[in-house]
C-alpha atoms as a PDB file:
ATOM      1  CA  UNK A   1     -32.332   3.165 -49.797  1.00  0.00           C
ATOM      2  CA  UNK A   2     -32.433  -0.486 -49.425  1.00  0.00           C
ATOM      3  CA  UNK A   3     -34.442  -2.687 -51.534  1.00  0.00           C
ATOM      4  CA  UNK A   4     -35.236  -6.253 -52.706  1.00  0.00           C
ATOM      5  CA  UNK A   5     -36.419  -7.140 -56.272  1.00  0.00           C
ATOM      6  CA  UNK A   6     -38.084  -9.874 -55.747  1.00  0.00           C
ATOM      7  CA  UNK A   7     -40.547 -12.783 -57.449  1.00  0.00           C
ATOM      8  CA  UNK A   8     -41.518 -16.304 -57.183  1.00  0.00           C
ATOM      9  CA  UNK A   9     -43.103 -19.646 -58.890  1.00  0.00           C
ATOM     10  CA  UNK A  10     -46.010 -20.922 -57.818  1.00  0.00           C
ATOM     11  CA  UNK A  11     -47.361 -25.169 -57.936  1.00  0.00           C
ATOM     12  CA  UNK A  12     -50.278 -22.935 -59.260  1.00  0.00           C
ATOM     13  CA  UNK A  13     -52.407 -19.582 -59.067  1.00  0.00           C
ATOM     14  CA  UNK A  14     -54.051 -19.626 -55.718  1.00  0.00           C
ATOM     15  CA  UNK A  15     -52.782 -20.242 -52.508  1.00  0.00           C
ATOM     16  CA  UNK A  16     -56.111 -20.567 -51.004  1.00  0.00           C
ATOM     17  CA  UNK A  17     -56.747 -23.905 -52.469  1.00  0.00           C
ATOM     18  CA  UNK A  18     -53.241 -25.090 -51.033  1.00  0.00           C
ATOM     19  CA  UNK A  19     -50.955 -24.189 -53.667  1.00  0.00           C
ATOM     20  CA  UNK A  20     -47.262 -23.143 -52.942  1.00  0.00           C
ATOM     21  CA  UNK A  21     -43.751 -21.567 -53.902  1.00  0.00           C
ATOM     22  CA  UNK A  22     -41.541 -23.655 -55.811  1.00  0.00           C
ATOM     23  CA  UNK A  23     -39.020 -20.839 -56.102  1.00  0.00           C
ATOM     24  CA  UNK A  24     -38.233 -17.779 -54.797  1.00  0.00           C
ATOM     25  CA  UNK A  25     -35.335 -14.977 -55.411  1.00  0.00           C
ATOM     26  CA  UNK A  26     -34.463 -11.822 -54.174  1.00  0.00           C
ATOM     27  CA  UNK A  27     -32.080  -9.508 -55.619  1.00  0.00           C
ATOM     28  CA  UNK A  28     -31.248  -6.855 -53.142  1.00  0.00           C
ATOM     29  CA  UNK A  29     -30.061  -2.744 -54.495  1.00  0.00           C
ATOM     30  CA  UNK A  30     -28.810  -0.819 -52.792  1.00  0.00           C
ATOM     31  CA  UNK A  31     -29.987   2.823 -53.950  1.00  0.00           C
ATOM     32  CA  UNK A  32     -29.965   2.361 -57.616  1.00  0.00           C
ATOM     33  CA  UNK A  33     -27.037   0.446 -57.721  1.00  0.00           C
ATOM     34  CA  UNK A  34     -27.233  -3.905 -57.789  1.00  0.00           C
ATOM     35  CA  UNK A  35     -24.999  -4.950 -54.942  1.00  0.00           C
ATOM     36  CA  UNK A  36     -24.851  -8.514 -56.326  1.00  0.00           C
ATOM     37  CA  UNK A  37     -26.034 -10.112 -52.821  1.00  0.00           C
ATOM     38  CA  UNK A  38     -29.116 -12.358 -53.727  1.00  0.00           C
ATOM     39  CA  UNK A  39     -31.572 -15.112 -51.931  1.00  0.00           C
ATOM     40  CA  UNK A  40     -32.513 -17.798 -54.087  1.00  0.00           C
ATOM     41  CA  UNK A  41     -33.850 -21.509 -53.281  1.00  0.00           C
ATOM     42  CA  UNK A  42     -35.607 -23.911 -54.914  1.00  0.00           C
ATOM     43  CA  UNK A  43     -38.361 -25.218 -52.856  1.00  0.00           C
ATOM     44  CA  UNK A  44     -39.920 -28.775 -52.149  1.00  0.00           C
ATOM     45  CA  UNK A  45     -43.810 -27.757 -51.798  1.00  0.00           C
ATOM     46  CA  UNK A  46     -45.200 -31.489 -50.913  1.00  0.00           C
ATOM     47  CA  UNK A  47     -47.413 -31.539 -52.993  1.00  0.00           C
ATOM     48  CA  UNK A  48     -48.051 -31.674 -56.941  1.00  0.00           C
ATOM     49  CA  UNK A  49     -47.762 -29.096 -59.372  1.00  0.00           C
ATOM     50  CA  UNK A  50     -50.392 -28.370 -61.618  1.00  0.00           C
ATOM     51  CA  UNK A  51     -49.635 -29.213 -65.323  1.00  0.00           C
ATOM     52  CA  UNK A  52     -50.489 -25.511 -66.570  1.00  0.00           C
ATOM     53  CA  UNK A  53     -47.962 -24.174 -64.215  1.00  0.00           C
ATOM     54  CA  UNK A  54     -45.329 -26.362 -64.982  1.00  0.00           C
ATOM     55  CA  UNK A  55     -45.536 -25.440 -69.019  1.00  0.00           C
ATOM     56  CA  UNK A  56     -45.079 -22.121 -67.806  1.00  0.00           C
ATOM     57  CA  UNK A  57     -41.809 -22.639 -65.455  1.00  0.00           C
ATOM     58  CA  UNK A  58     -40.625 -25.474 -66.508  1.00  0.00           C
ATOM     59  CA  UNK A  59     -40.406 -27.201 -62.938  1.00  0.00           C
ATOM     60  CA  UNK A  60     -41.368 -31.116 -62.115  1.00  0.00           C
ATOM     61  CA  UNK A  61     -41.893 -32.234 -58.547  1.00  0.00           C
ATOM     62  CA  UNK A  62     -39.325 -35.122 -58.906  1.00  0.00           C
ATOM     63  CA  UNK A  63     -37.097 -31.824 -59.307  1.00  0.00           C
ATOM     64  CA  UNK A  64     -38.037 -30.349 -55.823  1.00  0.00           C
ATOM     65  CA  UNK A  65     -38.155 -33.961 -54.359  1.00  0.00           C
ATOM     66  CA  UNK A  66     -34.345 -32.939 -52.771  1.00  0.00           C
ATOM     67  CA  UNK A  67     -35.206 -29.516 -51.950  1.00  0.00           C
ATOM     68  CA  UNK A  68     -35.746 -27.663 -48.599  1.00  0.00           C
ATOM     69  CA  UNK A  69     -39.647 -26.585 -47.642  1.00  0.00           C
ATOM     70  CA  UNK A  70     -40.296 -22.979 -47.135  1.00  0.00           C
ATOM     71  CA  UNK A  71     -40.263 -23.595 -43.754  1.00  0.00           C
ATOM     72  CA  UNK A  72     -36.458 -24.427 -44.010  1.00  0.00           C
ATOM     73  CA  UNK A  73     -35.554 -21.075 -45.446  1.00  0.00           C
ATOM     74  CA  UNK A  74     -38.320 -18.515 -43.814  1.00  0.00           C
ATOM     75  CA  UNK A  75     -36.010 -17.264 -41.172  1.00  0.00           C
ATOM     76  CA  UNK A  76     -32.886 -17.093 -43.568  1.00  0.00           C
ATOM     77  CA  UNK A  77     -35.580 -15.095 -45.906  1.00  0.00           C
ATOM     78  CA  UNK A  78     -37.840 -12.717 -43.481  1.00  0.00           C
ATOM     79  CA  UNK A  79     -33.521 -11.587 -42.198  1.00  0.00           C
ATOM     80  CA  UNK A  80     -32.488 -11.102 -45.587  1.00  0.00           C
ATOM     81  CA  UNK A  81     -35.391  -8.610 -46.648  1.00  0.00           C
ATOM     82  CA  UNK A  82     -35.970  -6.953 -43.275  1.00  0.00           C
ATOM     83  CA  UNK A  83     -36.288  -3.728 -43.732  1.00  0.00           C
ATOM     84  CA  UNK A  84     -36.021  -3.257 -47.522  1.00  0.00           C
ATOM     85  CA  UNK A  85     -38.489  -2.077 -50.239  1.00  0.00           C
ATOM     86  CA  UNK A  86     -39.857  -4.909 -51.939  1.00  0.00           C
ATOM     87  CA  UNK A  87     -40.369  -4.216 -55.999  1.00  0.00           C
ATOM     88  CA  UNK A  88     -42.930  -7.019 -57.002  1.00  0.00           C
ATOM     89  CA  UNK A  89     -44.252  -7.010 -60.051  1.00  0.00           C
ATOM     90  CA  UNK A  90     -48.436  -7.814 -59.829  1.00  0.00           C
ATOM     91  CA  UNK A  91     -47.463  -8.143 -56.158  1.00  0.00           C
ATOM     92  CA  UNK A  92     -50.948  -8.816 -54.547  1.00  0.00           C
ATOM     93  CA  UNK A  93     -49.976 -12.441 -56.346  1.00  0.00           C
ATOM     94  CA  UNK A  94     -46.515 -13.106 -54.779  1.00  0.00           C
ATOM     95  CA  UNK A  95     -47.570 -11.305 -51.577  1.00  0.00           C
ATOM     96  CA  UNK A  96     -50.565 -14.019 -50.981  1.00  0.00           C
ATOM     97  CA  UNK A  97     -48.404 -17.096 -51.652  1.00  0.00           C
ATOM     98  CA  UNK A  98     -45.936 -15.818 -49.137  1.00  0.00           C
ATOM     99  CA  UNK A  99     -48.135 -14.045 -46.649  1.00  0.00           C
ATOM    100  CA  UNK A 100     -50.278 -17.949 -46.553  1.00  0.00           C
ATOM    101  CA  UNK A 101     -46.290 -19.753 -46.241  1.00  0.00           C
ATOM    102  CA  UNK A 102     -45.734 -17.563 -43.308  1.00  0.00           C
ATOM    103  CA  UNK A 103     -49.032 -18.006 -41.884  1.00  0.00           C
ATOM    104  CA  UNK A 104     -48.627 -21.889 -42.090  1.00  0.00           C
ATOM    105  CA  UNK A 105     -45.448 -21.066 -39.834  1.00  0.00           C
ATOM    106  CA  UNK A 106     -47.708 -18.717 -37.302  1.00  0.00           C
ATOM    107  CA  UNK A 107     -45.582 -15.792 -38.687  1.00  0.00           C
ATOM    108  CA  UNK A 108     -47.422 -12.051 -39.566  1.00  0.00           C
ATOM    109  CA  UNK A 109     -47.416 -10.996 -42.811  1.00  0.00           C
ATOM    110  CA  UNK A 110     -45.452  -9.306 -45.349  1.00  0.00           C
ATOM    111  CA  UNK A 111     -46.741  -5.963 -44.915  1.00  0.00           C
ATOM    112  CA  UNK A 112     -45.148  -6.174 -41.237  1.00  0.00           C
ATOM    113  CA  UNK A 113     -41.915  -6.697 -42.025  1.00  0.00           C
ATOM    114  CA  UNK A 114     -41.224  -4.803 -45.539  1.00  0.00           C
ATOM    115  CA  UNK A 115     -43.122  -2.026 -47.989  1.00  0.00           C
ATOM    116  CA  UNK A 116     -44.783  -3.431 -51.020  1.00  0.00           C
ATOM    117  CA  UNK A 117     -44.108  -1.513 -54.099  1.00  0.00           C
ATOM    118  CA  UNK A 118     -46.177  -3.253 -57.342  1.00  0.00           C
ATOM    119  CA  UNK A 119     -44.262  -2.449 -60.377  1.00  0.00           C
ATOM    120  CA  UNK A 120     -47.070  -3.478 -62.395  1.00  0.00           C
ATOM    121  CA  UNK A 121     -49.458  -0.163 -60.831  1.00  0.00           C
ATOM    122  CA  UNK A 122     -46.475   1.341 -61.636  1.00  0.00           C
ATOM    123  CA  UNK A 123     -46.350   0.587 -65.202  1.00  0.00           C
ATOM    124  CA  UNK A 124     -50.005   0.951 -65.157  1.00  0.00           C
ATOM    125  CA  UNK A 125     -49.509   4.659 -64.155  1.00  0.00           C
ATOM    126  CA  UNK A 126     -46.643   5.176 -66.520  1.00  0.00           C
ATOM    127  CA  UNK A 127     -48.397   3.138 -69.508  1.00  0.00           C
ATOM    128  CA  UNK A 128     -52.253   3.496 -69.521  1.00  0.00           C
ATOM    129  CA  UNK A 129     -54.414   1.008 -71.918  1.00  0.00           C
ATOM    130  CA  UNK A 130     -50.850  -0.495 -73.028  1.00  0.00           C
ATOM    131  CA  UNK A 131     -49.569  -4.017 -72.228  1.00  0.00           C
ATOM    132  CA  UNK A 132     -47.061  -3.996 -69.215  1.00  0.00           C
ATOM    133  CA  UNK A 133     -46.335  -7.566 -68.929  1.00  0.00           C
ATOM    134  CA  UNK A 134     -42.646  -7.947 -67.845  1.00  0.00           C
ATOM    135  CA  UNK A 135     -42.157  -9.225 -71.617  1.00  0.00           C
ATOM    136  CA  UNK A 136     -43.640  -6.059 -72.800  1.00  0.00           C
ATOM    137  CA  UNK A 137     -41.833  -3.929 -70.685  1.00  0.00           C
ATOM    138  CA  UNK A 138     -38.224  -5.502 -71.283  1.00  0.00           C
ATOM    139  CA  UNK A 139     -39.146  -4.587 -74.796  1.00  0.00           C
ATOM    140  CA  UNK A 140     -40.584  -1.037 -74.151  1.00  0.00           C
ATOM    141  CA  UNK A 141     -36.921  -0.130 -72.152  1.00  0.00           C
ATOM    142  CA  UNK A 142     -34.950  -2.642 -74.525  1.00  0.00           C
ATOM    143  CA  UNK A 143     -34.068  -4.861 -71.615  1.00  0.00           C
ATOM    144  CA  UNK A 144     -32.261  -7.875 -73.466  1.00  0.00           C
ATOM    145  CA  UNK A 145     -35.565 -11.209 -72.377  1.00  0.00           C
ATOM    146  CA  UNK A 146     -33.705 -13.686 -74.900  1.00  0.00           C
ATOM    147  CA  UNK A 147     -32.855 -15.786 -72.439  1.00  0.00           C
ATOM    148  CA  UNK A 148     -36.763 -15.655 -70.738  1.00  0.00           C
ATOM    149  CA  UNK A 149     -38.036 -19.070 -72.834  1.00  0.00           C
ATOM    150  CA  UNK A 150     -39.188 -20.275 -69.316  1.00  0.00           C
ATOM    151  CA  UNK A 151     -40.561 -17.905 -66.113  1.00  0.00           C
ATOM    152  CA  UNK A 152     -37.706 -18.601 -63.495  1.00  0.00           C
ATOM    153  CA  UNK A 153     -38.013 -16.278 -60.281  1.00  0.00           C
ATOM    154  CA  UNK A 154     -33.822 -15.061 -60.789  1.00  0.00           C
ATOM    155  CA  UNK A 155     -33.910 -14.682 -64.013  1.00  0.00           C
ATOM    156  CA  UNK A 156     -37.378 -12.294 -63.728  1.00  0.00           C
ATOM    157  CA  UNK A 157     -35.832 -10.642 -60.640  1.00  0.00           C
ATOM    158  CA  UNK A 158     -33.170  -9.650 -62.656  1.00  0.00           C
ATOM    159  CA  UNK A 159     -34.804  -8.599 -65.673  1.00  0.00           C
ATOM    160  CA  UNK A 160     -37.490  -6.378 -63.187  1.00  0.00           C
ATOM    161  CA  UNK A 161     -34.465  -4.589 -61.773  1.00  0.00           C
ATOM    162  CA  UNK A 162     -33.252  -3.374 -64.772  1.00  0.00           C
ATOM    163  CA  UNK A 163     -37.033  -2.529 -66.269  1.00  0.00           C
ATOM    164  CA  UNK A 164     -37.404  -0.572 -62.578  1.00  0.00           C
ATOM    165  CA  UNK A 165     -34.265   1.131 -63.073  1.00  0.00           C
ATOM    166  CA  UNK A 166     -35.566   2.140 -66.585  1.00  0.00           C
ATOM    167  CA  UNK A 167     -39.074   3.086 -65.470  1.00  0.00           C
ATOM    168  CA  UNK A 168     -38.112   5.054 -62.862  1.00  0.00           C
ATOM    169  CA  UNK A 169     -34.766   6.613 -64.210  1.00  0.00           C
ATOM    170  CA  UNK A 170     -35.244  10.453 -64.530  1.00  0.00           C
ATOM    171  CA  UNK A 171     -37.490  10.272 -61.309  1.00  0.00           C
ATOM    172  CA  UNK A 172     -35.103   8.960 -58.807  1.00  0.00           C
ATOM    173  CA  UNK A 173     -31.618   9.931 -60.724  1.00  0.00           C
ATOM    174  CA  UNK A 174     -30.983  13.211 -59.135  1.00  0.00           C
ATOM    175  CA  UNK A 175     -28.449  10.718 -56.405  1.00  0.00           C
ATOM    176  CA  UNK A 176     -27.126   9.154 -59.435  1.00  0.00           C
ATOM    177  CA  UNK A 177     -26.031  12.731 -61.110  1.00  0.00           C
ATOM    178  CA  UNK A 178     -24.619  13.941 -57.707  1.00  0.00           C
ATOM    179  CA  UNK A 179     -22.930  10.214 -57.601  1.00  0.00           C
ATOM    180  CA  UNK A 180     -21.232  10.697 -60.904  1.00  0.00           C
ATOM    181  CA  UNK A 181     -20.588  14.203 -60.547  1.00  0.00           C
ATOM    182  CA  UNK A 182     -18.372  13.238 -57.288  1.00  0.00           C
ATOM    183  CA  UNK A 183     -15.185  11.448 -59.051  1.00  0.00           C
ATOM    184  CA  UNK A 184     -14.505  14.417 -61.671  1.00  0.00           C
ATOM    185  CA  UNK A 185     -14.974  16.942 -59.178  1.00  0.00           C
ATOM    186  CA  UNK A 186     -12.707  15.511 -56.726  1.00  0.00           C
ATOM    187  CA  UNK A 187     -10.123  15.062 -59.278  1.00  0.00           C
ATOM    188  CA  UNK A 188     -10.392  18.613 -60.422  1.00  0.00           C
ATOM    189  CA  UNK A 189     -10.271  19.805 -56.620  1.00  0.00           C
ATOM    190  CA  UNK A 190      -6.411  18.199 -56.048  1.00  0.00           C
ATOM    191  CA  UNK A 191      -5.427  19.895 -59.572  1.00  0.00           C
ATOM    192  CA  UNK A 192      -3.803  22.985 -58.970  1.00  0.00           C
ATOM    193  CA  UNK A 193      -6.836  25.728 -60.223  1.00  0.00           C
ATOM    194  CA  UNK A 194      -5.410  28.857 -62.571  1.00  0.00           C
ATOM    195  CA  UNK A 195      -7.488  32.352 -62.380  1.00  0.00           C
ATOM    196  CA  UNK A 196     -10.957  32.854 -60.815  1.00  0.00           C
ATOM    197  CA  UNK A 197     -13.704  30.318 -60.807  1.00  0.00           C
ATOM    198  CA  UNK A 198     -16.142  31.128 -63.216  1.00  0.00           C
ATOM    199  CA  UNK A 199     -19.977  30.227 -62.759  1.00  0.00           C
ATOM    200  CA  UNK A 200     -22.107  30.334 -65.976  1.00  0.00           C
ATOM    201  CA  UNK A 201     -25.861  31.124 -64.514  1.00  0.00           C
ATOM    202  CA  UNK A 202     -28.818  29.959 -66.391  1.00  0.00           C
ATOM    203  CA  UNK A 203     -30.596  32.695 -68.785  1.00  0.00           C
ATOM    204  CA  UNK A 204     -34.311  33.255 -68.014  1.00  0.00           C
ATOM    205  CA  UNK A 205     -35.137  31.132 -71.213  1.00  0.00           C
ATOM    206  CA  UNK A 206     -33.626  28.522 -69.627  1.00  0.00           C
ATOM    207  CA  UNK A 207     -34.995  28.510 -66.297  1.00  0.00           C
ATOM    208  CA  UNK A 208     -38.518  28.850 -68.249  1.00  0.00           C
ATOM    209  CA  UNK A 209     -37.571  25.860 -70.413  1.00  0.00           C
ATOM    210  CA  UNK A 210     -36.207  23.755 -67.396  1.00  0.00           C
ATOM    211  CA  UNK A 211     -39.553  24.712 -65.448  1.00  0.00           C
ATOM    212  CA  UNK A 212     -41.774  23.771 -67.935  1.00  0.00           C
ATOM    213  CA  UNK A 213     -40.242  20.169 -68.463  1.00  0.00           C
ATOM    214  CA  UNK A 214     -40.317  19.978 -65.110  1.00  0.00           C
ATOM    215  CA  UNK A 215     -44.296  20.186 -65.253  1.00  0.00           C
ATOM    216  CA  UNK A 216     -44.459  17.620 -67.830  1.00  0.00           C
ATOM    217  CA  UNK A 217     -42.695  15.421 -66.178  1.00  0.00           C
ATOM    218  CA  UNK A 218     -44.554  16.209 -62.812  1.00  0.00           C
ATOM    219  CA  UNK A 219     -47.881  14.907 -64.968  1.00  0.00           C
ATOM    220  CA  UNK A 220     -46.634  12.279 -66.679  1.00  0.00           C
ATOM    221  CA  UNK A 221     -45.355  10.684 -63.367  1.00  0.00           C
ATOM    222  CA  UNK A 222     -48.304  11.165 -61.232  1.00  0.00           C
ATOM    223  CA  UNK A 223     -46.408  13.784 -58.848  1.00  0.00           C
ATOM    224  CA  UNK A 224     -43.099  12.426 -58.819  1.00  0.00           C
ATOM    225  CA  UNK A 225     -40.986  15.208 -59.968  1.00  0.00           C
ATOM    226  CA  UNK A 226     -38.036  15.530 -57.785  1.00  0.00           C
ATOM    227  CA  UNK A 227     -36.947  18.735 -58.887  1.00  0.00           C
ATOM    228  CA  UNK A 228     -40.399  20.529 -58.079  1.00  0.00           C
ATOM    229  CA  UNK A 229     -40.556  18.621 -54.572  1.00  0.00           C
ATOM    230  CA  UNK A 230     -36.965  19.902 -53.830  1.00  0.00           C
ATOM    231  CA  UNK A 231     -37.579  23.432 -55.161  1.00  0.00           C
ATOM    232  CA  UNK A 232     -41.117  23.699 -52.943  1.00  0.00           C
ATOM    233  CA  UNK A 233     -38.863  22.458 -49.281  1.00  0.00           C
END
């Protein structure tokens, strides 16, 4: 499955009252696996940036001055995540700067051209009454956010894909298993075999055991046990 890490900075919080994206990037896996394409720009919004927002990224509009407007980019931008899964972390924010940049262009929304997941409900779900800023998180799945000293929409985009991979890894790994399974068993097929094949079945103790965390992890996800939705088709 196709999808699109993606975030943005902002001249300020709400697009309503005419603010805009400075900065957008989109990181695009492929499955589970980073295929190192990307779509990042610097944008010139044409107007000033609050002061509050600038402490936070670190961008000047003297910076942007040279810089294409959103409307520059939008086709280049709606091609390159056509299609995908977007992973947006606190999404209804980045969704409301871009769905008001493609209104200004008479486009539709976000909503028609991609799905929206919010890795923030996610971490919500996953992390109840504990912080789940992307800070918090890199630290929570020891996600290396040295370099974060400023919010820059790559860098974040980055460091949410590997926080994703973490949150979700044990949910959506059963691919990743058969994946890695693949190489040595091809390598044992061209090797001349001696003597029978012999299969080692799981005791009932195991099967218990293996049910059983498969019911914890069926709560603690919210549903999103693989193994009990593949055993129930």
């Amino acid at each position: 499955m196709r999808r699109i890490v993606l975030d943005t900075e902002t001249t300020g919080l709400e697009p309503a009252a005419g603010h805009r994206i400075i900065e957008l990037a989109c990181l695009e896996l492929d499955g589970r696996r980073a295929t190192g394409r990307h779509f990042h720009r610097y944008l010139n919004p044409e107007r000033e940036i609050d002061a509050a927002a600038s402490q936070v990224h670190g961008l000047t509009l003297e910076q942007l001055a040279d810089k294409p407007r959103f409307a520059d980019v939008a086709e280049e931008f709606l091609a390159f995540i056509e299609g995908a899964e977007l992973l947006i972390h606190n999404a209804p924010f980045d969704v409301a700067f871009l769905d008001a940049e493609l209104q200004k262009l008479g486009r539709a929304g976000i909503a028609q051209v991609c799905a929206v997941t919010d890795t923030l409900e996610m971490a919500r779900d996953l992390h109840p009454g504990k912080k789940n800023s992307l800070d918090a998180l890199c630290e929570r799945y020891a996600v290396d956010h040295s370099k974060r000293t400023l919010h820059g929409a790559l860098l974040d985009a980055q460091l949410l894909a590997d926080v994703w991979l973490a949150m979700t890894r044990g949910q959506e790994t059963l691919d990743i298993m058969m994946e890695a399974a693949d190489a040595p068993a091809m390598a044992l097929s061209q090797a001349p075999r001696e003597g029978p094949l012999v299969v080692l079945r799981a005791s009932e103790a195991e099967i218990a055991e293996h049910a059983a965390l498969c019911e914890r992890i069926e709560r603690e996800s919210k549903g999103r046990c693989l193994w009990l939705h593949l055993a129930a088709a």
